[in-house]
N, C-alpha and C. Protein backbone atom coordinates (compact mmCIF):
# COMPACT_ATOMS: atom_id res chain seq x y z
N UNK A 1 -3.61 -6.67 -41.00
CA UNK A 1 -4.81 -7.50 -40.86
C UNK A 1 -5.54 -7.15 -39.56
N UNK A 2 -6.95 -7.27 -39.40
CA UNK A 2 -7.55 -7.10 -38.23
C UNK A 2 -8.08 -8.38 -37.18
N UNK A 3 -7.58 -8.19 -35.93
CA UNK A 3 -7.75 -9.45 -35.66
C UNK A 3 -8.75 -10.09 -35.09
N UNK A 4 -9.15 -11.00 -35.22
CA UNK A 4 -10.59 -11.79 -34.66
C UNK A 4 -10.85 -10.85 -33.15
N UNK A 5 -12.87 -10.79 -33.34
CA UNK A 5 -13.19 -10.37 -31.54
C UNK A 5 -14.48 -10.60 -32.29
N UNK A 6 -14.82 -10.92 -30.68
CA UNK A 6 -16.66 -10.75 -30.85
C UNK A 6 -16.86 -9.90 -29.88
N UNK A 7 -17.62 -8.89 -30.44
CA UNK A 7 -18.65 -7.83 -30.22
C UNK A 7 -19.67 -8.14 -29.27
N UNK A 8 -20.18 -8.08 -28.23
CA UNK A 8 -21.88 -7.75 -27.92
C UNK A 8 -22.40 -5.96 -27.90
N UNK A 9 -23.39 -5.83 -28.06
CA UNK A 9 -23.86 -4.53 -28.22
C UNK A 9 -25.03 -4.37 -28.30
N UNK A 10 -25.71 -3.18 -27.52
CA UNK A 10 -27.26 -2.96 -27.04
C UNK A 10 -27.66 -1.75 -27.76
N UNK A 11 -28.91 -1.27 -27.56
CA UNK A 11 -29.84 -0.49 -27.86
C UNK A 11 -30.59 0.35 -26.94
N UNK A 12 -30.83 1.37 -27.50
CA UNK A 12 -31.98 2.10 -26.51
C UNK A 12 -33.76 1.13 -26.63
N UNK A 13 -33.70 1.46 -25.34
CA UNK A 13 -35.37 0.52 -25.73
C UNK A 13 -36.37 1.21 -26.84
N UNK A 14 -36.35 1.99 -27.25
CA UNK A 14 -37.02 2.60 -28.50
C UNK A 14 -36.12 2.52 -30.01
N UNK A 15 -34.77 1.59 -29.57
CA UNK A 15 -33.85 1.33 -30.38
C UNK A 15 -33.39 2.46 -31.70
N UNK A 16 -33.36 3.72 -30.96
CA UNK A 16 -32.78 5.02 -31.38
C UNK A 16 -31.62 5.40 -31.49
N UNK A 17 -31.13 5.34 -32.54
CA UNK A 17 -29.37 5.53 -33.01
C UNK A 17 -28.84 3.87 -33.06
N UNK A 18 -27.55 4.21 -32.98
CA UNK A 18 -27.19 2.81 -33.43
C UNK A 18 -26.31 2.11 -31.93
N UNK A 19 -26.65 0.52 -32.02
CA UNK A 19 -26.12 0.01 -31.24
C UNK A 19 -24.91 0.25 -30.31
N UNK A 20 -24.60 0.13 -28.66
CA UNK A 20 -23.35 0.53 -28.18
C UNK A 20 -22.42 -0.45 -28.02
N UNK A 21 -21.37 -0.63 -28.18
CA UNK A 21 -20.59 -2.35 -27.78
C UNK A 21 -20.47 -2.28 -26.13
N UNK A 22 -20.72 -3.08 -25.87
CA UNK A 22 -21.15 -3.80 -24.38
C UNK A 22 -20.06 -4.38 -24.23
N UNK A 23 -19.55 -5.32 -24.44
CA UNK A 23 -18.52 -6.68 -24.35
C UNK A 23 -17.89 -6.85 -25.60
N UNK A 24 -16.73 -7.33 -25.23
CA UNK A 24 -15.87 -7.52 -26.20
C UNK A 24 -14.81 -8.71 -26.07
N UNK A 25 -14.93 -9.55 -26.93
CA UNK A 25 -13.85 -10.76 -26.21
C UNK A 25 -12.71 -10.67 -27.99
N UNK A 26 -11.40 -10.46 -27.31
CA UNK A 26 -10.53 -10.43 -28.62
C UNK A 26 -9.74 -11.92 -28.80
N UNK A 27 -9.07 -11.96 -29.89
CA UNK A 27 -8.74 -13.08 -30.03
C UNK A 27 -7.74 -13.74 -29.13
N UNK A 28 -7.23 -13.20 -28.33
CA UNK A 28 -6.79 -14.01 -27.24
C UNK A 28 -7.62 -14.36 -26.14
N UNK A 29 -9.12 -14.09 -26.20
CA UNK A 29 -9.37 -14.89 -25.40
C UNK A 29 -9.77 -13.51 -24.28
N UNK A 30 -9.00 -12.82 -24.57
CA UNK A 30 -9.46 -11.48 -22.89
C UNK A 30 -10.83 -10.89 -23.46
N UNK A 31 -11.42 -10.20 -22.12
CA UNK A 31 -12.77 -9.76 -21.88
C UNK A 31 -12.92 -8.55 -21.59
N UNK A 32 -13.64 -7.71 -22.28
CA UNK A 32 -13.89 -6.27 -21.58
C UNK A 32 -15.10 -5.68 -21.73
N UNK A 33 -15.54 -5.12 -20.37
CA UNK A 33 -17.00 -4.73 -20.51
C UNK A 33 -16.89 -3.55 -20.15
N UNK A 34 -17.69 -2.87 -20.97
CA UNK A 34 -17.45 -1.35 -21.10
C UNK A 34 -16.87 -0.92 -21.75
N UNK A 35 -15.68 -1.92 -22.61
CA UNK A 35 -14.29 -0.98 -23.50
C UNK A 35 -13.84 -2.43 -24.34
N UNK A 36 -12.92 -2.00 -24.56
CA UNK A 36 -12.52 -3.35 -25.54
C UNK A 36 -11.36 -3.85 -24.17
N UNK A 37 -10.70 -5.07 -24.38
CA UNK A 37 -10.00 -5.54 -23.17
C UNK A 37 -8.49 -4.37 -23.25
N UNK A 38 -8.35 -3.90 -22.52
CA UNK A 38 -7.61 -2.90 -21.79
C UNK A 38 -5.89 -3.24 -22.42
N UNK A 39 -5.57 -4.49 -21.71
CA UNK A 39 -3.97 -5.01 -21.84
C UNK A 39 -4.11 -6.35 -22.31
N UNK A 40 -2.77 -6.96 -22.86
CA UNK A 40 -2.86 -8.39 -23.18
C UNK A 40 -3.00 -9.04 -22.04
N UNK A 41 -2.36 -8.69 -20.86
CA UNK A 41 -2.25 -9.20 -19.61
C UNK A 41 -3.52 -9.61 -18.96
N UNK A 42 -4.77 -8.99 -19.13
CA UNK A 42 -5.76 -8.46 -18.62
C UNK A 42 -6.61 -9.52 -19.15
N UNK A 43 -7.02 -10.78 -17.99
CA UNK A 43 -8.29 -11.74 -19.30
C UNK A 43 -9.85 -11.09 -18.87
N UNK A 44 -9.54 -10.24 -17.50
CA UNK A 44 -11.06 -9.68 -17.70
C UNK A 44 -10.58 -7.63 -17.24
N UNK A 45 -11.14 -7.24 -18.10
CA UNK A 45 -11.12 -5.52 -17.97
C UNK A 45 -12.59 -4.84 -18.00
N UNK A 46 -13.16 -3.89 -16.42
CA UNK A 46 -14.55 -3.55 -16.53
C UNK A 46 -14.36 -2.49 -16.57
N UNK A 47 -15.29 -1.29 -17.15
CA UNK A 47 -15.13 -0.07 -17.45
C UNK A 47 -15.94 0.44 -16.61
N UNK A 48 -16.04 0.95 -15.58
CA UNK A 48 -17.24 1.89 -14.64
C UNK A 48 -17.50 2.95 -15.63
N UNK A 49 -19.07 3.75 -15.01
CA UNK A 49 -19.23 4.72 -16.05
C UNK A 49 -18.78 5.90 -14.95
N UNK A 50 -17.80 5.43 -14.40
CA UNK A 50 -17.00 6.89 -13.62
C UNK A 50 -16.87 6.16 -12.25
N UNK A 51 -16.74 7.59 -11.33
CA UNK A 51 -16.28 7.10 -9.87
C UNK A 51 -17.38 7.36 -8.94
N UNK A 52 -17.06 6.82 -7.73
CA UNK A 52 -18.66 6.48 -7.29
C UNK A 52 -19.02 5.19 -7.82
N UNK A 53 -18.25 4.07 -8.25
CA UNK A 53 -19.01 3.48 -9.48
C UNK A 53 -18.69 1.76 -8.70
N UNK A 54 -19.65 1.00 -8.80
CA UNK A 54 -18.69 -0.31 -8.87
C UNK A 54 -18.31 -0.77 -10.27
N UNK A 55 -17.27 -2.28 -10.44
CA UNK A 55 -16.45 -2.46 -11.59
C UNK A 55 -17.34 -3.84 -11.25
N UNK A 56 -17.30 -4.75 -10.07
CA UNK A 56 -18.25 -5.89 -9.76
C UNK A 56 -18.44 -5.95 -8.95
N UNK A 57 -19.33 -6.49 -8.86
CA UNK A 57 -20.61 -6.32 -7.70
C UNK A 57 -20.80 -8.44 -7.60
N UNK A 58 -20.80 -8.73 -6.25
CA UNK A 58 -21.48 -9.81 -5.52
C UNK A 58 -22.42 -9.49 -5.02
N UNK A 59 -23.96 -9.60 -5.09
CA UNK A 59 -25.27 -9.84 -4.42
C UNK A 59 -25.16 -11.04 -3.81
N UNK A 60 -26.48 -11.51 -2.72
CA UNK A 60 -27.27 -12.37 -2.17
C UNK A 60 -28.33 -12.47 -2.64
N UNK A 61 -29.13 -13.74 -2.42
CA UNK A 61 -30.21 -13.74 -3.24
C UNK A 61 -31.49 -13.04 -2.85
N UNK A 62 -31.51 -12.09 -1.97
CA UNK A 62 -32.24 -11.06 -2.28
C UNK A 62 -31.27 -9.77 -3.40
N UNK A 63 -30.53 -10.04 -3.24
CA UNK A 63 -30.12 -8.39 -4.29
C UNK A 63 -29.42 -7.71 -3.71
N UNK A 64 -29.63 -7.91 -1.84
CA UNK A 64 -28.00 -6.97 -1.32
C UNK A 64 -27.07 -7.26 -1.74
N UNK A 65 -26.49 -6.19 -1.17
CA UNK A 65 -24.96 -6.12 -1.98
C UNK A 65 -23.90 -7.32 -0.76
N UNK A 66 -23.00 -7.61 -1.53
CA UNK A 66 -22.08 -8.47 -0.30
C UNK A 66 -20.61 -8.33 -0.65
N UNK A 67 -20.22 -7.81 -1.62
CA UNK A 67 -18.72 -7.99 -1.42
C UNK A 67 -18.69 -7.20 -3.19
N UNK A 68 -17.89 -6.63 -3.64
CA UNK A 68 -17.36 -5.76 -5.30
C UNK A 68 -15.83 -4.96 -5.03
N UNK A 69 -15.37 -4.71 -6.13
CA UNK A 69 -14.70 -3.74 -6.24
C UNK A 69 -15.49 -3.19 -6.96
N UNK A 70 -14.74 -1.74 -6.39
CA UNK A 70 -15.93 0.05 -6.53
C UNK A 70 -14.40 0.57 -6.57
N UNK A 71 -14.71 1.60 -7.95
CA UNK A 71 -13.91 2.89 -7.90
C UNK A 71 -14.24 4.17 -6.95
N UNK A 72 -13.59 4.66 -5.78
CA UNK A 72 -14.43 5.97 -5.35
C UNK A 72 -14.27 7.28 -5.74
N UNK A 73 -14.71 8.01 -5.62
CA UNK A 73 -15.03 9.98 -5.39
C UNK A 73 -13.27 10.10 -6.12
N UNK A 74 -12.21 9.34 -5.69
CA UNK A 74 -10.97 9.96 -6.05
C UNK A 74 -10.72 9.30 -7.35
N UNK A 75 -11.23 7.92 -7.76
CA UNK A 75 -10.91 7.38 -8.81
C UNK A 75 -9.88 6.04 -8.57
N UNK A 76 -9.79 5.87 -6.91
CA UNK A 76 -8.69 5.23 -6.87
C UNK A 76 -9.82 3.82 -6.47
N UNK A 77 -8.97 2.46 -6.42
CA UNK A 77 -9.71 1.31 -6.46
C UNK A 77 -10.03 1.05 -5.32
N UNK A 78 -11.02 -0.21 -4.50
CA UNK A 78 -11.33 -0.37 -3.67
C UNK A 78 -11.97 -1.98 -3.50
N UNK A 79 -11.28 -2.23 -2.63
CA UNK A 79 -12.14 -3.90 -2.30
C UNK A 79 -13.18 -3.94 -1.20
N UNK A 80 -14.46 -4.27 -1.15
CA UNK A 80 -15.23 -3.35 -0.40
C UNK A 80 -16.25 -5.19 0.33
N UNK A 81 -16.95 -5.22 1.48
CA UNK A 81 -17.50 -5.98 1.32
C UNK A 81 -18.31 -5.90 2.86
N UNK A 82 -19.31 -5.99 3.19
CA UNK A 82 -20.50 -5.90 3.51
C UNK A 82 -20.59 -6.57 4.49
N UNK A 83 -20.95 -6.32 5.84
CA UNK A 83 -21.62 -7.22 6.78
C UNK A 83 -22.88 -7.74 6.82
N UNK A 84 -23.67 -8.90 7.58
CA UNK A 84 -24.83 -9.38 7.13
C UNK A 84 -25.92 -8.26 7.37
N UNK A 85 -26.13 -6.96 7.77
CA UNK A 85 -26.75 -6.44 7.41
C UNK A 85 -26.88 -6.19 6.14
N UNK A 86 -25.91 -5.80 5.04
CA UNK A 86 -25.79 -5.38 3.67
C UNK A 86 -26.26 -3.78 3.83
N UNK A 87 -25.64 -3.26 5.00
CA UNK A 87 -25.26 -1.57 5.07
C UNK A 87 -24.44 -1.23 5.71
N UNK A 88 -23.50 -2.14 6.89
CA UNK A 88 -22.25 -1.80 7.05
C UNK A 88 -20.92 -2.53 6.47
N UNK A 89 -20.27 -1.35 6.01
CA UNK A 89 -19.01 -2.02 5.76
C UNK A 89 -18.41 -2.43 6.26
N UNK A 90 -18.11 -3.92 6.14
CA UNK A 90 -17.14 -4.80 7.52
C UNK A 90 -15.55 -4.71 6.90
N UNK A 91 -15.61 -4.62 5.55
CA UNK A 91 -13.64 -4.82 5.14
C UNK A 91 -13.72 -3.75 4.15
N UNK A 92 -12.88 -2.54 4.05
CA UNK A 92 -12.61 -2.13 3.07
C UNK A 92 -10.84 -1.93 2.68
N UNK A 93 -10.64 -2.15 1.76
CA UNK A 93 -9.38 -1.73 1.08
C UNK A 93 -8.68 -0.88 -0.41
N UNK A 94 -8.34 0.01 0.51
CA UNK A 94 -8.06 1.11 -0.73
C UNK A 94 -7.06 1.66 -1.00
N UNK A 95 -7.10 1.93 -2.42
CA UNK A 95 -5.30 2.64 -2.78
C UNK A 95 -5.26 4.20 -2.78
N UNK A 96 -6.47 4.83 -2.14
CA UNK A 96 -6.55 6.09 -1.62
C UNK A 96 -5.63 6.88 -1.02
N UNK A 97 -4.58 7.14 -1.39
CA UNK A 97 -3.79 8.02 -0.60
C UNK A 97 -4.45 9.02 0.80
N UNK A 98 -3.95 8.76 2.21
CA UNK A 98 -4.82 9.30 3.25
C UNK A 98 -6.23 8.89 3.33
N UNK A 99 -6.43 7.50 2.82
CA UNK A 99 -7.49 7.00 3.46
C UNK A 99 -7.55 6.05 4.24
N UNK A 100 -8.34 5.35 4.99
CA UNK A 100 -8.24 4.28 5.83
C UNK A 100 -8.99 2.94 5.11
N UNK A 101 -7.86 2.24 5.54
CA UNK A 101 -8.23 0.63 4.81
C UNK A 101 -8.69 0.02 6.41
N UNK A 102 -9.34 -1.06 6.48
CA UNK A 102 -9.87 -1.69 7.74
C UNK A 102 -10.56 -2.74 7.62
N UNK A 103 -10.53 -3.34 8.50
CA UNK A 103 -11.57 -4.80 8.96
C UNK A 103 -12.68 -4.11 10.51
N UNK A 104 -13.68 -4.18 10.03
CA UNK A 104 -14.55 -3.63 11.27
C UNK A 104 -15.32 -4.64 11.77
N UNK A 105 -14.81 -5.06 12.70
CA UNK A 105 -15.83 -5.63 13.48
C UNK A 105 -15.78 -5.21 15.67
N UNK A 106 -16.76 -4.43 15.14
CA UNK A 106 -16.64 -3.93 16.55
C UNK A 106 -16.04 -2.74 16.47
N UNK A 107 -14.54 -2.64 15.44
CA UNK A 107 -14.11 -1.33 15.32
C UNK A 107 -12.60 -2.57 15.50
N UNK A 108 -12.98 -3.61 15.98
CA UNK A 108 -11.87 -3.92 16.40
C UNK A 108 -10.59 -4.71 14.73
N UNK A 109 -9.69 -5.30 14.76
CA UNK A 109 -8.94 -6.31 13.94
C UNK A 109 -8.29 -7.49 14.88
N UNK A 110 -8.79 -8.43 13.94
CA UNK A 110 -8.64 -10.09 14.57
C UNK A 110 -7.62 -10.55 13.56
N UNK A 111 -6.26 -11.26 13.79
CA UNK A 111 -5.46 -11.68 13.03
C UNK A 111 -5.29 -13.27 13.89
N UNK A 112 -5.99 -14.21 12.57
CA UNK A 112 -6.05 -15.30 13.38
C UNK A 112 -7.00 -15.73 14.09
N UNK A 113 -7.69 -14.64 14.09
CA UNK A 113 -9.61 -15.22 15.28
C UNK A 113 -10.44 -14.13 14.49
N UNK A 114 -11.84 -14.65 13.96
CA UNK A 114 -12.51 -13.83 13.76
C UNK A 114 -13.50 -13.51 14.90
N UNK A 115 -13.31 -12.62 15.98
CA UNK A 115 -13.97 -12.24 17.28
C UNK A 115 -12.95 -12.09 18.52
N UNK A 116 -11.84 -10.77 17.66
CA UNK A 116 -11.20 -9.79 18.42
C UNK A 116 -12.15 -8.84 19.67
N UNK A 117 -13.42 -9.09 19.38
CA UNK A 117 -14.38 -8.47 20.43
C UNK A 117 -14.73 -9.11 21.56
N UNK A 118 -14.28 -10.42 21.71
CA UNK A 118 -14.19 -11.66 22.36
C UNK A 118 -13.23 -11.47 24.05
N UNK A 119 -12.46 -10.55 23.36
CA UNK A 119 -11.12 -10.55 24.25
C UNK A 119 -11.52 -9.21 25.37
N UNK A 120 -10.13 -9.23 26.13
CA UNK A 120 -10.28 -7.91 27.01
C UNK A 120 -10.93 -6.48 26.79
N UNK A 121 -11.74 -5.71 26.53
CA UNK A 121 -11.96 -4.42 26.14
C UNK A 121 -10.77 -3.57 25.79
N UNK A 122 -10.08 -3.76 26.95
CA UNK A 122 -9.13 -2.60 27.14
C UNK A 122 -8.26 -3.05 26.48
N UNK A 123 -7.75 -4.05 25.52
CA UNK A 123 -6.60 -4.61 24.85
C UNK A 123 -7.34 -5.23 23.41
N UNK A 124 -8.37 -5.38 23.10
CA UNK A 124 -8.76 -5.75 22.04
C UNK A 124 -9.05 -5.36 20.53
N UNK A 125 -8.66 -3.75 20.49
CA UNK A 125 -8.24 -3.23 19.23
C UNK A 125 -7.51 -4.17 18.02
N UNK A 126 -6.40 -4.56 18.72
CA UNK A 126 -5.48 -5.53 17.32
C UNK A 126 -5.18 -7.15 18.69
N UNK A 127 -6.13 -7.81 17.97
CA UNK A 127 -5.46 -9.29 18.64
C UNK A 127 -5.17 -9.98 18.08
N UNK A 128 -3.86 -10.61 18.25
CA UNK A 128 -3.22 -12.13 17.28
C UNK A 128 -3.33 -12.87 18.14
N UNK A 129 -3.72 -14.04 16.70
CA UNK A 129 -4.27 -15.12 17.98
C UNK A 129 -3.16 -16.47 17.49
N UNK A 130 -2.95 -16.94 18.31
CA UNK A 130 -1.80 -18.28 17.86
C UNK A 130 -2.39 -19.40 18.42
N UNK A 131 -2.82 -20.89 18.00
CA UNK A 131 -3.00 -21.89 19.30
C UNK A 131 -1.17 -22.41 19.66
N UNK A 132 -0.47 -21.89 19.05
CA UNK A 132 0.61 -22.16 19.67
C UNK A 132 1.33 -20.81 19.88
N UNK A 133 2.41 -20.74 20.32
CA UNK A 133 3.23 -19.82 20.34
C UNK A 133 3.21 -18.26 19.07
N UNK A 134 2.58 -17.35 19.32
CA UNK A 134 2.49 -16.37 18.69
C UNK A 134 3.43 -14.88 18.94
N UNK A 135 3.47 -13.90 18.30
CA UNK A 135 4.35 -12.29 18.47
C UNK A 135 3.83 -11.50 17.31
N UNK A 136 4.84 -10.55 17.52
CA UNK A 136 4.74 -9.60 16.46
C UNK A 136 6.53 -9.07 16.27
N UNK A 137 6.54 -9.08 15.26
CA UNK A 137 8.00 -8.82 14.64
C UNK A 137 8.18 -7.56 13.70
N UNK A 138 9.25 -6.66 14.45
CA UNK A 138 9.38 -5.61 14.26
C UNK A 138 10.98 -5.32 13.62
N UNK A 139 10.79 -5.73 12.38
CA UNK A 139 12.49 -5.91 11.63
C UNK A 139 12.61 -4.67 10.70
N UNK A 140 14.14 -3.92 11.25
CA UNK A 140 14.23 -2.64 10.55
C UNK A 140 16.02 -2.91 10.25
N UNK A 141 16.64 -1.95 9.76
CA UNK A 141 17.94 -2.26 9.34
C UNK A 141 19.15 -2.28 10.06
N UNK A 142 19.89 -2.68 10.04
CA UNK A 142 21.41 -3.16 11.01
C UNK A 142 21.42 -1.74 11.98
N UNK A 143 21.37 -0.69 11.01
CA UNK A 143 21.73 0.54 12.07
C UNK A 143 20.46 1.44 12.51
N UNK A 144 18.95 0.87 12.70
CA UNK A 144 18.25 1.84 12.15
C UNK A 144 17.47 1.58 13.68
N UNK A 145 16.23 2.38 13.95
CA UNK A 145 15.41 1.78 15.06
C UNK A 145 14.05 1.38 15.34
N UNK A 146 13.53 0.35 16.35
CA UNK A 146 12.14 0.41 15.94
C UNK A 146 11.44 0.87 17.01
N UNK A 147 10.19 1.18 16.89
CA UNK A 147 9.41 1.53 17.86
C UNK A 147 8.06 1.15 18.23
N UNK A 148 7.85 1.46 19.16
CA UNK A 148 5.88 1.15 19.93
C UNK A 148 5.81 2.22 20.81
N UNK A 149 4.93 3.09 20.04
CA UNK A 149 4.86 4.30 20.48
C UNK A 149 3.32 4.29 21.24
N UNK A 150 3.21 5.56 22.12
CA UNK A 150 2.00 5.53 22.84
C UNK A 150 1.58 7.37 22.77
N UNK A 151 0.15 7.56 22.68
CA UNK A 151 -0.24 9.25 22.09
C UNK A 151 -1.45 8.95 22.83
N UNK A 152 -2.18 9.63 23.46
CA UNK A 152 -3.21 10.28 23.95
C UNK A 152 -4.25 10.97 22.87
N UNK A 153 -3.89 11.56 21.92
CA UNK A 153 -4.30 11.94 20.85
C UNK A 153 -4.08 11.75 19.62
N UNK A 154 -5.30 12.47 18.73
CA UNK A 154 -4.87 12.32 17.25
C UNK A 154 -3.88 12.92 16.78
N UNK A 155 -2.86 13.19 17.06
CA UNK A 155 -1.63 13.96 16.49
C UNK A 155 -0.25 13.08 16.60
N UNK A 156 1.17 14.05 16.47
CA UNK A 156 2.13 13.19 16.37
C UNK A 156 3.06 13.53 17.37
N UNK A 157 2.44 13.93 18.81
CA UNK A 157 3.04 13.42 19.79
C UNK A 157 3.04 12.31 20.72
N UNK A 158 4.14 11.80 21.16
CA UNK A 158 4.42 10.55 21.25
C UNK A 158 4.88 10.47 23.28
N UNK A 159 4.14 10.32 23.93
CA UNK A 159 4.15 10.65 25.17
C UNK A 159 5.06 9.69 25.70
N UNK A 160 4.54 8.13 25.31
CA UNK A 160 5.51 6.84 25.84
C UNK A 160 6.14 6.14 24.75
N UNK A 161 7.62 5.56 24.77
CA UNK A 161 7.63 4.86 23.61
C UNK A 161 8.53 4.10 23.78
N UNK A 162 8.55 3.25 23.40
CA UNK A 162 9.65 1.95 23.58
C UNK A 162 10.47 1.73 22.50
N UNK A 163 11.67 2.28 22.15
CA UNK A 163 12.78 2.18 21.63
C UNK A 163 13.93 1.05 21.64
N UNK A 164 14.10 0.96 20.07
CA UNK A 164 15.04 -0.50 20.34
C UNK A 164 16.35 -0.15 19.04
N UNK A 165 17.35 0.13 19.81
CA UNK A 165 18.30 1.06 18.27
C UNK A 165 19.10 -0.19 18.03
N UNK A 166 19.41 -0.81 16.95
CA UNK A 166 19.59 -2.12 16.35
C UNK A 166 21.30 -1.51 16.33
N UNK A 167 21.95 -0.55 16.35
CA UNK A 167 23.05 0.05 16.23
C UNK A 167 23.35 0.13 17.81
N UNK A 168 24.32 -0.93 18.17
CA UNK A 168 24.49 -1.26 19.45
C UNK A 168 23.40 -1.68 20.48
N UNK A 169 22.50 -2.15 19.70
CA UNK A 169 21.46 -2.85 20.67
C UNK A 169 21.02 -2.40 21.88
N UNK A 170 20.77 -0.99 21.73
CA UNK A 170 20.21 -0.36 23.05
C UNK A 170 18.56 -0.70 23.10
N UNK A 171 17.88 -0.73 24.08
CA UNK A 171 16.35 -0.34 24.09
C UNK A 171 15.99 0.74 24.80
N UNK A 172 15.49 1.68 24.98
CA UNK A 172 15.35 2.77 25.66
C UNK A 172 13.64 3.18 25.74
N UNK A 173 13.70 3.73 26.93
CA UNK A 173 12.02 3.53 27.48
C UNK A 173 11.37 5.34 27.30
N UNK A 174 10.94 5.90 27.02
CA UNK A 174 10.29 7.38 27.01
C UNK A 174 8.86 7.20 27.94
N UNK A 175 8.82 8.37 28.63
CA UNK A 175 7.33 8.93 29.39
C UNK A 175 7.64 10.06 29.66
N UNK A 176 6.13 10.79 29.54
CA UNK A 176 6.00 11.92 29.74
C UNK A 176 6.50 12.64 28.49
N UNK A 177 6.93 12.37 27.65
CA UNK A 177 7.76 12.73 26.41
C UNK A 177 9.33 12.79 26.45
N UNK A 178 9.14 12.45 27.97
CA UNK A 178 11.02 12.36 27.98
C UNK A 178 11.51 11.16 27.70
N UNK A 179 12.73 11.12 26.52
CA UNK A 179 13.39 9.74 26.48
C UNK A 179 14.40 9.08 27.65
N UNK A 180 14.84 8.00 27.43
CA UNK A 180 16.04 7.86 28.00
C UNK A 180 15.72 7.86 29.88
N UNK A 181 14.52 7.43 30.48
CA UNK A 181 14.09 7.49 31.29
C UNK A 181 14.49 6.53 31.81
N UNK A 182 14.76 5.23 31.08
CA UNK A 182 15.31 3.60 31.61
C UNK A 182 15.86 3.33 29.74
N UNK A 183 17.25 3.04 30.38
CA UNK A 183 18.16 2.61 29.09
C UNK A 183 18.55 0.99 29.54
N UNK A 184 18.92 0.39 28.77
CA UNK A 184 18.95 -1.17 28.74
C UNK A 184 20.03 -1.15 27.37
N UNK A 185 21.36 -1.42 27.92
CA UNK A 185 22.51 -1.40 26.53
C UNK A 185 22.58 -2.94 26.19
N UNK A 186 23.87 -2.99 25.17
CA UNK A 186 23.73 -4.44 24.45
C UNK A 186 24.16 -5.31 25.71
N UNK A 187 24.54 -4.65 26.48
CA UNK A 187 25.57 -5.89 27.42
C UNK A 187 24.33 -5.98 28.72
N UNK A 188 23.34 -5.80 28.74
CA UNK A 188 22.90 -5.47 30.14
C UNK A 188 22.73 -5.29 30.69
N UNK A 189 23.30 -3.57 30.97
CA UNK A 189 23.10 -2.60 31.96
C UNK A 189 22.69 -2.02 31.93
N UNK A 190 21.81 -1.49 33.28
CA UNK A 190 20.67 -0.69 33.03
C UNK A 190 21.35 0.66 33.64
N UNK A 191 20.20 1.99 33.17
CA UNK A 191 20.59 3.09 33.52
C UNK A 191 18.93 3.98 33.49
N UNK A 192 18.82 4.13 35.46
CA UNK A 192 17.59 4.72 34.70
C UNK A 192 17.58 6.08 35.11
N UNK A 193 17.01 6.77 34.62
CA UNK A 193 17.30 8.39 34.19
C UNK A 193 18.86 9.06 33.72
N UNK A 194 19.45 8.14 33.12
CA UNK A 194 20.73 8.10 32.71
C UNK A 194 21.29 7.20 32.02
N UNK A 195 22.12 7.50 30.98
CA UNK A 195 22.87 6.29 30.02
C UNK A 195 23.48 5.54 30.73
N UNK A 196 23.28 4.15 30.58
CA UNK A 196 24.35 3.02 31.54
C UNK A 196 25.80 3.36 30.65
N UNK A 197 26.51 3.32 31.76
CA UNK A 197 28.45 3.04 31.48
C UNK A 197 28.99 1.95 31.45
N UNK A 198 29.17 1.50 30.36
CA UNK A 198 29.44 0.21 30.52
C UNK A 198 31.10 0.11 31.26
């Protein structure tokens, strides 16, 4: 048996050849524009006519754009949305392999305050803001280590870095690219330009 849907479907304005289906709602109820609905899962499915493309689009009531998901150039998805100019992108998020996802304002990210530009220059890249007691938590596995690394450049050397090996609870300090410059073991002792003995 075939199962219940309603159809919408358009024309060329000289109404040449036969109608295209536009929309499609099947009997469960899901929606698809551009295609018939995709998955059962799916109550709304949009078909771009390629990449480069948005899937939906939010305007203002002039017609700028303010906020859609857009497929890009790779095909991969994107949550995209507009500052009050309606020509810079203030948030984008993408499943772009080697691309950059971001919140721009200023260049900066505010977690907790919107006006990370507010703060010190020299520290205002990533600010969390708490009205009470705030951090950042850096949890890796029983034996494994974490880090806060420091680079001068775009590459993957690592000049300063602050080391914390969860496998005997050492922290260990690097500069200049040398590690192990100031060691701090589980018990307390320090060792600097040398491993403490406990």
């Amino acid at each position: 048996s075939v199962l219940a849907r309603l159809v919408f479907a358009t024309s060329d304005a000289d109404d040449a050849g036969g109608p295209t289906e536009r929309m499609t709602i099947d009997s469960a109820g899901n929606v698809g524009i551009g295609q018939a609905p995709y998955d059962a899962t799916a109550r709304l499915t949009v078909k771009t006519d390629g990449t480069n493309d948005w899937g939906i689009l939010v305007t203002d009531g002039a017609g700028a754009t303010s906020v859609g998901l857009y497929v890009n150039g790779s095909g991969a998805g994107e949550i995209q949305a507009y500052k009050n100019d309606q020509s810079t992108i203030g948030l984008r998020l993408t499943a772009e392999d080697n691309a950059n996802s971001y919140f721009n304002s200023g260049g900066n990210l505010g977690i907790g305050t919107a006006s990370p530009s507010s703060y010190n220059s020299n520290t205002n890249n990533l600010v969390i803001r708490d009205s009470g007691s705030g951090g950042i938590t850096i949890s890796t596995g029983a034996s494994s280590k974490g880090y806060i690394a420091f680079n001068d450049a775009e590459d993957s050397t690592i000049e300063g870095l602050i080391d914390y090996n969860q496998n005997g609870d050492v922290m260990s300090f690097r500069t200049a690219t040398v590690d192990n410059r100031m060691v701090i073991d589980g018990s307390g002792i320090v060792g600097i330009g040398v491993t403490p003995k406990s």
